[in-house]
PDB file of N, CA and C in Angstrom:
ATOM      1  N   UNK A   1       0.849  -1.159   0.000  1.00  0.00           N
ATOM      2  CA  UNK A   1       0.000   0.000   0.000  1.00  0.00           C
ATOM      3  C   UNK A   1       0.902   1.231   0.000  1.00  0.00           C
ATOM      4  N   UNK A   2       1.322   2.224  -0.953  1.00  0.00           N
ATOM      5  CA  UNK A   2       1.535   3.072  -1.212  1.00  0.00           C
ATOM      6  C   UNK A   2       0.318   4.431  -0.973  1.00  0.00           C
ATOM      7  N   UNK A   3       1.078   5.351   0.141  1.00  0.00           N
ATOM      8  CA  UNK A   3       0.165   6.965   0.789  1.00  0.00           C
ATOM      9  C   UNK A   3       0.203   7.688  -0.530  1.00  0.00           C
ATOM     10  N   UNK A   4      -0.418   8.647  -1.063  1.00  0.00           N
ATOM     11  CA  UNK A   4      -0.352   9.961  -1.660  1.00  0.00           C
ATOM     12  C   UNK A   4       0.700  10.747  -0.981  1.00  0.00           C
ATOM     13  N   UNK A   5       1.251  12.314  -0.980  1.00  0.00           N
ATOM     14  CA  UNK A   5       1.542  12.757  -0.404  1.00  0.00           C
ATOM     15  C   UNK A   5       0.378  13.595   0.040  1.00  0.00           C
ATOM     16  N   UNK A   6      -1.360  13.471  -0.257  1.00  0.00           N
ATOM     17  CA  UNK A   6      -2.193  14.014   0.359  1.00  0.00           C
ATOM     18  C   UNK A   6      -2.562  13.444   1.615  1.00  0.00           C
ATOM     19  N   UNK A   7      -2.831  12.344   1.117  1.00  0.00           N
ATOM     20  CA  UNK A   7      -3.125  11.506   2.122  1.00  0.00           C
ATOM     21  C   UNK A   7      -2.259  11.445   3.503  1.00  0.00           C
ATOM     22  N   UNK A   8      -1.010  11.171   2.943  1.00  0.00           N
ATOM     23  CA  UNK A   8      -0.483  11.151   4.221  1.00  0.00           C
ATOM     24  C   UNK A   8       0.119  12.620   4.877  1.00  0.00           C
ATOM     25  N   UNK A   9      -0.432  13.540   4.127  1.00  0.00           N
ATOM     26  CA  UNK A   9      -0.251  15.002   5.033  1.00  0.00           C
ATOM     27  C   UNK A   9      -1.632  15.228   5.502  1.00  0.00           C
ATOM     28  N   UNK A  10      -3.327  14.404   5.593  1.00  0.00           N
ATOM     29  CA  UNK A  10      -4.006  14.158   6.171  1.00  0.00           C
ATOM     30  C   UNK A  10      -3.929  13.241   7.535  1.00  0.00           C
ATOM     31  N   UNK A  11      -3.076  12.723   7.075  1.00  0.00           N
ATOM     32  CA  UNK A  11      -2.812  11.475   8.451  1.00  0.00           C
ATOM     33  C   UNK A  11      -1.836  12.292   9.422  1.00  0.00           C
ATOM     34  N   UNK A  12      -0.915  12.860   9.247  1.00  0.00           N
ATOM     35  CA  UNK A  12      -0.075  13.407   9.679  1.00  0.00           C
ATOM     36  C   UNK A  12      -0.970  14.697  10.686  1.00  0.00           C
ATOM     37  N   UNK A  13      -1.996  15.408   9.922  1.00  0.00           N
ATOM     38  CA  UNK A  13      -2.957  16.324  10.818  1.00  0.00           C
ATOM     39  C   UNK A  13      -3.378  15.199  11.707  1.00  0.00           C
ATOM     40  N   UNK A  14      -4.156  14.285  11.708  1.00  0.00           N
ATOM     41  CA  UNK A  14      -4.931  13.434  12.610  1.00  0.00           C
ATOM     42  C   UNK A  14      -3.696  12.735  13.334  1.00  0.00           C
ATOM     43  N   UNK A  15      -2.886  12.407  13.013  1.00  0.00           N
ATOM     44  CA  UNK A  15      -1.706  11.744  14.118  1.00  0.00           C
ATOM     45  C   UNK A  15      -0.764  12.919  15.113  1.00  0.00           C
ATOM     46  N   UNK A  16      -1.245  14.504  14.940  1.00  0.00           N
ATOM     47  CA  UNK A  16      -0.971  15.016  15.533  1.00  0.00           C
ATOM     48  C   UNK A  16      -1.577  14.898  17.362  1.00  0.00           C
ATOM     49  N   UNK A  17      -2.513  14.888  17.296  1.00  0.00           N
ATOM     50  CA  UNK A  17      -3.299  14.389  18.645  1.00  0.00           C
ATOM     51  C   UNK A  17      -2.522  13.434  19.515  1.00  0.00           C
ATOM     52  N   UNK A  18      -2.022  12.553  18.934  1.00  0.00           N
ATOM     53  CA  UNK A  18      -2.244  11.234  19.393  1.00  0.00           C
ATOM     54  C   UNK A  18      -0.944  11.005  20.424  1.00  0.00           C
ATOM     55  N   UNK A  19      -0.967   9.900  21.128  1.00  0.00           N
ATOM     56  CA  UNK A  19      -0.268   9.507  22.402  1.00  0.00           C
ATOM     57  C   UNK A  19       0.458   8.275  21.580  1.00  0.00           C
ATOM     58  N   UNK A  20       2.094   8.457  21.530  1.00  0.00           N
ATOM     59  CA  UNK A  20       2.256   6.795  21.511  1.00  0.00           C
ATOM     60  C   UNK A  20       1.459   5.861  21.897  1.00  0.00           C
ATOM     61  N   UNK A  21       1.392   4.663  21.317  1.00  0.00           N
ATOM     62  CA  UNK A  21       0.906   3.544  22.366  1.00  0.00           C
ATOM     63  C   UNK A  21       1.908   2.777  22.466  1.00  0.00           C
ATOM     64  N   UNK A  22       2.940   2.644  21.498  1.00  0.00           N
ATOM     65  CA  UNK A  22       3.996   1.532  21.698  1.00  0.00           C
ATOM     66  C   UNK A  22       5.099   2.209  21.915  1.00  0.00           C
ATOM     67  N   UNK A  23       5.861   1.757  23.000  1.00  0.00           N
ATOM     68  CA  UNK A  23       7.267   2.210  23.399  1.00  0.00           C
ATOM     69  C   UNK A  23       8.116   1.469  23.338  1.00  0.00           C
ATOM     70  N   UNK A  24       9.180   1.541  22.419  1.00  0.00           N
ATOM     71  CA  UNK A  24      10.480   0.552  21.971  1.00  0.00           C
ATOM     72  C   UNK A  24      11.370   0.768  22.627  1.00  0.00           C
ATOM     73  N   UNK A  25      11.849   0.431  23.738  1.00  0.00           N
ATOM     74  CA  UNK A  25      13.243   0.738  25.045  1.00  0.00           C
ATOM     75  C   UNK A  25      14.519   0.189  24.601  1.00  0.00           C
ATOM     76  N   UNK A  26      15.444   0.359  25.412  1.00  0.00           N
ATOM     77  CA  UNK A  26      16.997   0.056  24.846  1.00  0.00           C
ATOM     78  C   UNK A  26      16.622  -2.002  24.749  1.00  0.00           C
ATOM     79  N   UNK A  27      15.989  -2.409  25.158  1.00  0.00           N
ATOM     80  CA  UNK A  27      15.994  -4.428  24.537  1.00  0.00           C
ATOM     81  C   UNK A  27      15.711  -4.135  23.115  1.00  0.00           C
ATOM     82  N   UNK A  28      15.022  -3.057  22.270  1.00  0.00           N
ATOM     83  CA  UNK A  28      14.877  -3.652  21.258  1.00  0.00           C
ATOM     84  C   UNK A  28      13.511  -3.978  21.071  1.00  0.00           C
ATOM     85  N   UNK A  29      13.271  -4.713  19.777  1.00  0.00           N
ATOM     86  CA  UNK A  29      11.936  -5.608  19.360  1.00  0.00           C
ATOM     87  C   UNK A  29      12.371  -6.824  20.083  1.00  0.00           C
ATOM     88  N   UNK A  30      11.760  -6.990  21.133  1.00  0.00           N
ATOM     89  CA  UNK A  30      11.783  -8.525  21.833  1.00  0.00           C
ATOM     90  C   UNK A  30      10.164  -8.936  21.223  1.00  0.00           C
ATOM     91  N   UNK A  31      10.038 -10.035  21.856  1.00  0.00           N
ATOM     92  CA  UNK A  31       9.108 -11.383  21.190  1.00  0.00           C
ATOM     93  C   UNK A  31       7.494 -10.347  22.206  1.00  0.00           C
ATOM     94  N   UNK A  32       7.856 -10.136  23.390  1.00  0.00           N
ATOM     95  CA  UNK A  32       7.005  -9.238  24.022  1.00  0.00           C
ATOM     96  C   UNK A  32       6.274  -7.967  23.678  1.00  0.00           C
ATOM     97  N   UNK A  33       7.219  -7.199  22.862  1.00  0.00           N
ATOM     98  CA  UNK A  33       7.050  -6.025  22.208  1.00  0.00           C
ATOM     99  C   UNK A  33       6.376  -6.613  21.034  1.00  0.00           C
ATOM    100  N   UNK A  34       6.622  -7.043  20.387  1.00  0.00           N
ATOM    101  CA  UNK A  34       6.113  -7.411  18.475  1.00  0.00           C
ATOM    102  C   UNK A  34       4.677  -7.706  18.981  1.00  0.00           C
ATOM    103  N   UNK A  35       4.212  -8.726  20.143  1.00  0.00           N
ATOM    104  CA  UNK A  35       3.145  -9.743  20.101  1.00  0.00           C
ATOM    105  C   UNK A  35       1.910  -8.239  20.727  1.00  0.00           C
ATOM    106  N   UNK A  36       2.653  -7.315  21.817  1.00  0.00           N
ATOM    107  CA  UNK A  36       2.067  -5.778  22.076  1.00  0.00           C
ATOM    108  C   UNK A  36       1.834  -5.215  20.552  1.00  0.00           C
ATOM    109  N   UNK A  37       2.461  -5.027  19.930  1.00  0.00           N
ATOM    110  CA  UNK A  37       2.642  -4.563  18.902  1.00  0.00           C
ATOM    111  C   UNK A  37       1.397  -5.037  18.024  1.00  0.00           C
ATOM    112  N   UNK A  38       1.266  -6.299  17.753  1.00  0.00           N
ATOM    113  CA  UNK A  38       0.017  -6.821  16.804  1.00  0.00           C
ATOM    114  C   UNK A  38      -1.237  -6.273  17.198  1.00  0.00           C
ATOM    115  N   UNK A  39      -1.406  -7.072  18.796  1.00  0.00           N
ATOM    116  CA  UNK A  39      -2.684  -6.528  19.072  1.00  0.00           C
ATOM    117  C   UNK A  39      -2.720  -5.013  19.331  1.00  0.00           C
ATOM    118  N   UNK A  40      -2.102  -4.506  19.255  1.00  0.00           N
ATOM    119  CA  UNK A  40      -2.087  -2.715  19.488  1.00  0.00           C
ATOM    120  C   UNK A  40      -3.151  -2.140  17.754  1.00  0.00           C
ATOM    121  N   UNK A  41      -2.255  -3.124  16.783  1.00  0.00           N
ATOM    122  CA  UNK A  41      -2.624  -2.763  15.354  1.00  0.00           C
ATOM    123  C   UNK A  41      -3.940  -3.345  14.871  1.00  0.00           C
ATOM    124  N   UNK A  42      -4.583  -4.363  15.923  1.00  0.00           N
ATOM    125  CA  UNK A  42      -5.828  -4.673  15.791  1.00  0.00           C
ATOM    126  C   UNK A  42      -6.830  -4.060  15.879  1.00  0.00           C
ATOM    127  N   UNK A  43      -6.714  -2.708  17.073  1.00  0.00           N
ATOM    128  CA  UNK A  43      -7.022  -1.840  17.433  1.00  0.00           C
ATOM    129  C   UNK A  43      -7.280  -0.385  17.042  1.00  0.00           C
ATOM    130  N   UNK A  44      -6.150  -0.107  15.958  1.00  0.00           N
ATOM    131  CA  UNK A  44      -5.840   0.929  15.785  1.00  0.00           C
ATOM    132  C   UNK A  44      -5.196   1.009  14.368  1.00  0.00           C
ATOM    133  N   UNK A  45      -5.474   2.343  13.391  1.00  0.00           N
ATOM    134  CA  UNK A  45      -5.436   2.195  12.089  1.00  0.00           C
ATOM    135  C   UNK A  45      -4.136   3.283  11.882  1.00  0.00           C
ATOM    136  N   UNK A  46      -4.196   4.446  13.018  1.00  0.00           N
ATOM    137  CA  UNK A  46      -2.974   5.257  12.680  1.00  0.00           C
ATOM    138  C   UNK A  46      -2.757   5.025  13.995  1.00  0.00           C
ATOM    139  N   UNK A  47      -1.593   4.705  14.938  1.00  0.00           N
ATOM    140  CA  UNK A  47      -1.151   5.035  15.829  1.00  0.00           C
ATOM    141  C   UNK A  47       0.522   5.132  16.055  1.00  0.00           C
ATOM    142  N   UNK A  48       0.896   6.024  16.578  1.00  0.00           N
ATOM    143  CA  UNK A  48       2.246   6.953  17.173  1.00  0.00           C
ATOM    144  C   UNK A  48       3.273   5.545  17.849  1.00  0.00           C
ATOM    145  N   UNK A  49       4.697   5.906  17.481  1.00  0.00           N
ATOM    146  CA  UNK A  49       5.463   4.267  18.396  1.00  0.00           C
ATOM    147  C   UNK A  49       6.850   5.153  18.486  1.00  0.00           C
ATOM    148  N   UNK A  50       6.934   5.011  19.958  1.00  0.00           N
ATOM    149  CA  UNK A  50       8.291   5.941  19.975  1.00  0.00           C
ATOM    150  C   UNK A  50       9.585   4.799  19.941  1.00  0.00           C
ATOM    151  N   UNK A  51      10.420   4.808  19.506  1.00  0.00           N
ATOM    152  CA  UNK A  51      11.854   4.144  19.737  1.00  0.00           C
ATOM    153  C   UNK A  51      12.518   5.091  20.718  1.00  0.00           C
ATOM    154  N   UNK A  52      13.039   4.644  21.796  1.00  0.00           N
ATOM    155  CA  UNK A  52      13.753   5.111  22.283  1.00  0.00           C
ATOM    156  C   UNK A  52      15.505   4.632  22.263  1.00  0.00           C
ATOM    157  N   UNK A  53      16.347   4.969  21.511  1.00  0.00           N
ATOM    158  CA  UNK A  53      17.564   4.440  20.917  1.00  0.00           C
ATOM    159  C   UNK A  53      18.213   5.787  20.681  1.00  0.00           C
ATOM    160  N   UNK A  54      19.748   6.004  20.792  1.00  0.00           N
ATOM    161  CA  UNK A  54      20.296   6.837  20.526  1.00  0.00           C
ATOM    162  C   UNK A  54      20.730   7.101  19.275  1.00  0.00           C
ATOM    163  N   UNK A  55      20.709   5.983  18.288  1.00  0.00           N
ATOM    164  CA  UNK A  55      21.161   6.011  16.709  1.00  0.00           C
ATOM    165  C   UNK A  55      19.964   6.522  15.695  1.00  0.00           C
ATOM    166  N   UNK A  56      20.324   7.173  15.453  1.00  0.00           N
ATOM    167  CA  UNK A  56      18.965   7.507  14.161  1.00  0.00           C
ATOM    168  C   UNK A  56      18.661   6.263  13.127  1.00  0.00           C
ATOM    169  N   UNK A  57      19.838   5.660  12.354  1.00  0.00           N
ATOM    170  CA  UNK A  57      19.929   4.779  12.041  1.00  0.00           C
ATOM    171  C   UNK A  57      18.480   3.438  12.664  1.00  0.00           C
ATOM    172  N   UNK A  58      19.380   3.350  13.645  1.00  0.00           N
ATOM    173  CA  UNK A  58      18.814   2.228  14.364  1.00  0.00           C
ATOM    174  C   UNK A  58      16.755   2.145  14.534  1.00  0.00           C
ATOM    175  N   UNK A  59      17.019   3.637  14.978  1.00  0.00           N
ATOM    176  CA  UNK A  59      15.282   4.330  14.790  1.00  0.00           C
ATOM    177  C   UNK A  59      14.934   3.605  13.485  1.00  0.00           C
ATOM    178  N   UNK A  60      15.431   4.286  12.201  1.00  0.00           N
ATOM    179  CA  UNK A  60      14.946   3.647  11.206  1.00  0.00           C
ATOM    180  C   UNK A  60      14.820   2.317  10.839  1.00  0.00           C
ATOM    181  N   UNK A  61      15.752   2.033  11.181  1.00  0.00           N
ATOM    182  CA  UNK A  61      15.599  -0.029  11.085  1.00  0.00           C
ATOM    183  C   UNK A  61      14.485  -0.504  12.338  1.00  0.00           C
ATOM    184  N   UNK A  62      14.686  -0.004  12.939  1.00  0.00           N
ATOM    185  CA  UNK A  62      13.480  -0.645  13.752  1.00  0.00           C
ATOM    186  C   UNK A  62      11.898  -0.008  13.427  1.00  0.00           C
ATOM    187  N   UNK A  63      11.734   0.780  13.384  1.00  0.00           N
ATOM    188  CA  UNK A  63      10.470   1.075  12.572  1.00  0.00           C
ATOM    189  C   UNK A  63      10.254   0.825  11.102  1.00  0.00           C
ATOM    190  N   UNK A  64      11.294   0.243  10.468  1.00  0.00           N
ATOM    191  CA  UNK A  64      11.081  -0.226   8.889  1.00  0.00           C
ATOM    192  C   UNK A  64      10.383  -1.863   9.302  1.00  0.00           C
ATOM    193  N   UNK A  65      11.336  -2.082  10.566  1.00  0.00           N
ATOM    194  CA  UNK A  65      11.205  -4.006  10.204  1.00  0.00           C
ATOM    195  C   UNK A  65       9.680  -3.916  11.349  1.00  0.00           C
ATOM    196  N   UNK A  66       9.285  -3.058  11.991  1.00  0.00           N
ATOM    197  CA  UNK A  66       8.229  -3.090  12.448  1.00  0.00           C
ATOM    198  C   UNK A  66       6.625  -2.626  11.206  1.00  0.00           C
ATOM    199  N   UNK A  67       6.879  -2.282  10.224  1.00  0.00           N
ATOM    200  CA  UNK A  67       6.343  -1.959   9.414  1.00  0.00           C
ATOM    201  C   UNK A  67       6.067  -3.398   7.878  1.00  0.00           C
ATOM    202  N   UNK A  68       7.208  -3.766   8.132  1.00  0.00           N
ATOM    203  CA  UNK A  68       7.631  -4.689   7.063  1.00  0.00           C
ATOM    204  C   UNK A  68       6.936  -5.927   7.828  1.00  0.00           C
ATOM    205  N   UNK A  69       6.675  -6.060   9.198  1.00  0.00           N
ATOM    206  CA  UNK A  69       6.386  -7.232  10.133  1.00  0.00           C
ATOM    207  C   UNK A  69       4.920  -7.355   9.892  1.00  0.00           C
ATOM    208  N   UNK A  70       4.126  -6.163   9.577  1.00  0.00           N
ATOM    209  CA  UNK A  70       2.698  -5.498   9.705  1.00  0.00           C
ATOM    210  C   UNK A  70       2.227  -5.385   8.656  1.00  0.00           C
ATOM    211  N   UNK A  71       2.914  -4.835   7.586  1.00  0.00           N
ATOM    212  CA  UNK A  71       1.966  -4.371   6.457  1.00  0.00           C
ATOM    213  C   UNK A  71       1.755  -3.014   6.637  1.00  0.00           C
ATOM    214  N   UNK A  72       1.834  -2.330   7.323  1.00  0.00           N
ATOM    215  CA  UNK A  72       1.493  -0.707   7.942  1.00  0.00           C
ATOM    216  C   UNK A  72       3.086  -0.204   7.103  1.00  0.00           C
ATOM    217  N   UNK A  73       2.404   1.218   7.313  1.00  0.00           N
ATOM    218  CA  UNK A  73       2.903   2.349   5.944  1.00  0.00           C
ATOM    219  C   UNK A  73       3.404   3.449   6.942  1.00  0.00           C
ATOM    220  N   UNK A  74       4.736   3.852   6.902  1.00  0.00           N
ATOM    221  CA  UNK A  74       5.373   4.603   7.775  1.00  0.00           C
ATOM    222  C   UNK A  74       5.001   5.979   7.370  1.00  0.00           C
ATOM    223  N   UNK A  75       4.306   6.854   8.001  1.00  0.00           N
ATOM    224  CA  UNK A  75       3.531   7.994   7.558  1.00  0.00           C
ATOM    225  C   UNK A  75       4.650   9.119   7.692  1.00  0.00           C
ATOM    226  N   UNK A  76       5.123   9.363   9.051  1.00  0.00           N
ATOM    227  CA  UNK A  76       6.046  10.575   9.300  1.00  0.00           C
ATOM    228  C   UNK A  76       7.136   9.726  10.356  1.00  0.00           C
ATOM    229  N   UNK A  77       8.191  10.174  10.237  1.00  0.00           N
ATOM    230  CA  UNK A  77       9.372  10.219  11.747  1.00  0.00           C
ATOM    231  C   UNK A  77       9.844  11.529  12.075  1.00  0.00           C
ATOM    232  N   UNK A  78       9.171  11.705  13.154  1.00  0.00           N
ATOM    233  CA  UNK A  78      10.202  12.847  14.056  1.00  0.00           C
ATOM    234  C   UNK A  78      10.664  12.716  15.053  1.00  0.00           C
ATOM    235  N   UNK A  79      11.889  12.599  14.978  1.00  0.00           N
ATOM    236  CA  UNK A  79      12.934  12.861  16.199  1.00  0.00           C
ATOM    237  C   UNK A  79      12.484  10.724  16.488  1.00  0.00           C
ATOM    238  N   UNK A  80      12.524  10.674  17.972  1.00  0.00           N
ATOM    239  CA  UNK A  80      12.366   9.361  18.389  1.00  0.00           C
ATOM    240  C   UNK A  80      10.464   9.203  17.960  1.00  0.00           C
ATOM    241  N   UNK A  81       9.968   9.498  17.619  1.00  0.00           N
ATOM    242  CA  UNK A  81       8.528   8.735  17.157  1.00  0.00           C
ATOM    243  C   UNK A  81       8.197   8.881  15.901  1.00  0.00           C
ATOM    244  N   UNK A  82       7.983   7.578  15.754  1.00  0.00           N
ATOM    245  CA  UNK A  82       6.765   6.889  13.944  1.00  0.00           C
ATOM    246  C   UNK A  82       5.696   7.255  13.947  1.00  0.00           C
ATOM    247  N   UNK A  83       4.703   7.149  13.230  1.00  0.00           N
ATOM    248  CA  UNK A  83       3.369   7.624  12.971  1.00  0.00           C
ATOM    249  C   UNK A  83       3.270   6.628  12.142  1.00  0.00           C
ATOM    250  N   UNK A  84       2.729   5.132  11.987  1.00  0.00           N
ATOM    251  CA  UNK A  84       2.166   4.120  11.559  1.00  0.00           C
ATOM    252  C   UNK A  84       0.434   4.468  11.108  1.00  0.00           C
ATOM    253  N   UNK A  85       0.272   3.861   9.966  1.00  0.00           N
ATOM    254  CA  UNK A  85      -0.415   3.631   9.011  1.00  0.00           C
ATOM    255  C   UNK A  85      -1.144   2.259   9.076  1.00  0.00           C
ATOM    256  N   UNK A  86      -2.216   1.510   9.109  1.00  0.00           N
ATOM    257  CA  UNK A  86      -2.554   0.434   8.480  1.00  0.00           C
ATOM    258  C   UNK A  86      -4.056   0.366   8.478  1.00  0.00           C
ATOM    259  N   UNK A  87      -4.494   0.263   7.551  1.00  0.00           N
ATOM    260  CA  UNK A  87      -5.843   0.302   6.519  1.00  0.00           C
ATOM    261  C   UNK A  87      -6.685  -1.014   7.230  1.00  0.00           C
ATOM    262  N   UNK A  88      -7.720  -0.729   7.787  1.00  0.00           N
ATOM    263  CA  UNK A  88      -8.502  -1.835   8.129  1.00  0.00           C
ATOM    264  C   UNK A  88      -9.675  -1.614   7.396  1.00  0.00           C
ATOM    265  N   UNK A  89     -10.406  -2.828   7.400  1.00  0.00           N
ATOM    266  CA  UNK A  89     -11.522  -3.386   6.482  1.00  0.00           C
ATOM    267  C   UNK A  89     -12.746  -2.298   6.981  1.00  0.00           C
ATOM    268  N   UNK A  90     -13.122  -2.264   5.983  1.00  0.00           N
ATOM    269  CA  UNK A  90     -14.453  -0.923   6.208  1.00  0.00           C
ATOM    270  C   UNK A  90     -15.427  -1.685   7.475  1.00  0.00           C
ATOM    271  N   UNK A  91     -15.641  -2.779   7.176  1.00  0.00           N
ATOM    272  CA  UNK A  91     -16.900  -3.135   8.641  1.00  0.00           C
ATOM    273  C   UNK A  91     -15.800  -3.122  10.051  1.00  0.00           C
ATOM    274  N   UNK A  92     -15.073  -3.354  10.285  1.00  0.00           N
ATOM    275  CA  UNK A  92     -13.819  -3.383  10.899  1.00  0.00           C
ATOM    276  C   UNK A  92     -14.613  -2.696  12.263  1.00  0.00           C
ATOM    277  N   UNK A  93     -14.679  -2.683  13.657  1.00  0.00           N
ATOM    278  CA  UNK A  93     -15.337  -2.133  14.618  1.00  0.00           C
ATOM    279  C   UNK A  93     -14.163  -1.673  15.087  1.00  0.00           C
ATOM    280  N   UNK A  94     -13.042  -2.093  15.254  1.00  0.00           N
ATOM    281  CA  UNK A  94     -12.008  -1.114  15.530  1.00  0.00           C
ATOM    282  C   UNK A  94     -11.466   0.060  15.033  1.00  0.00           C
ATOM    283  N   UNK A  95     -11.815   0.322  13.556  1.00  0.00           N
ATOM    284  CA  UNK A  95     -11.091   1.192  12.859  1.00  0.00           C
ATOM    285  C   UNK A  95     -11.701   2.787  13.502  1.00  0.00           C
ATOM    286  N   UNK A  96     -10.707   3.471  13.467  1.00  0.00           N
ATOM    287  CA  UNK A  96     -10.478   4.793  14.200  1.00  0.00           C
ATOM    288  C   UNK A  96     -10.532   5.996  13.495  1.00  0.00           C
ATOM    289  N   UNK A  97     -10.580   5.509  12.143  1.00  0.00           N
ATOM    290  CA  UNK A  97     -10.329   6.499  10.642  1.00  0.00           C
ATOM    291  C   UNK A  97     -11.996   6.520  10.227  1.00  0.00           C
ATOM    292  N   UNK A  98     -12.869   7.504  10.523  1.00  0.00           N
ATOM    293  CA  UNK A  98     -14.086   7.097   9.749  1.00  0.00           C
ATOM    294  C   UNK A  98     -14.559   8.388   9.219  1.00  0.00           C
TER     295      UNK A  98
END
């Protein structure tokens, strides 16, 4: 799934609000985090994931392979937080985008 650059400067207004829900600490993606991670995305169609890591680099690899794990579309990075993307099914009772 490829954003517009409209689209995702729409998402980017609506992901302004928002509270991380996922916090990535110096362990990394452990087996704990990823399995938080799914059901977080069951839930939720745009939501905020901070890495906390000192490498920028590293930021990026870990929010690529958290993206690549999902199917979700990396909307914005600033500084230590992502703004995740993922499109749920229109009857979908979770979806947050309506």
């Amino acid at each position: 799934m490829t954003l517009t650059e409209q689209q995702k400067k729409r998402l980017r207004g609506l992901g302004h609000k928002l509270k991380p829900v996922i916090l990535v600490g110096a362990g990394g993606l452990s087996d704990s985090l990823l399995e938080e991670f799914d059901r977080s995305l069951e839930h939720h169609e745009l939501m905020k994931v901070r890495v906390n890591t000192g490498d920028r680099n590293e930021r990026d690899a870990m929010l690529q392979a958290l993206c690549r794990r999902s199917g979700a579309e990396l909307v914005q990075r600033v500084g230590n937080i992502g703004l995740l993307f993922l499109r749920k099914k229109k009857d979908s009772k979770f979806a947050n985008l309506r």
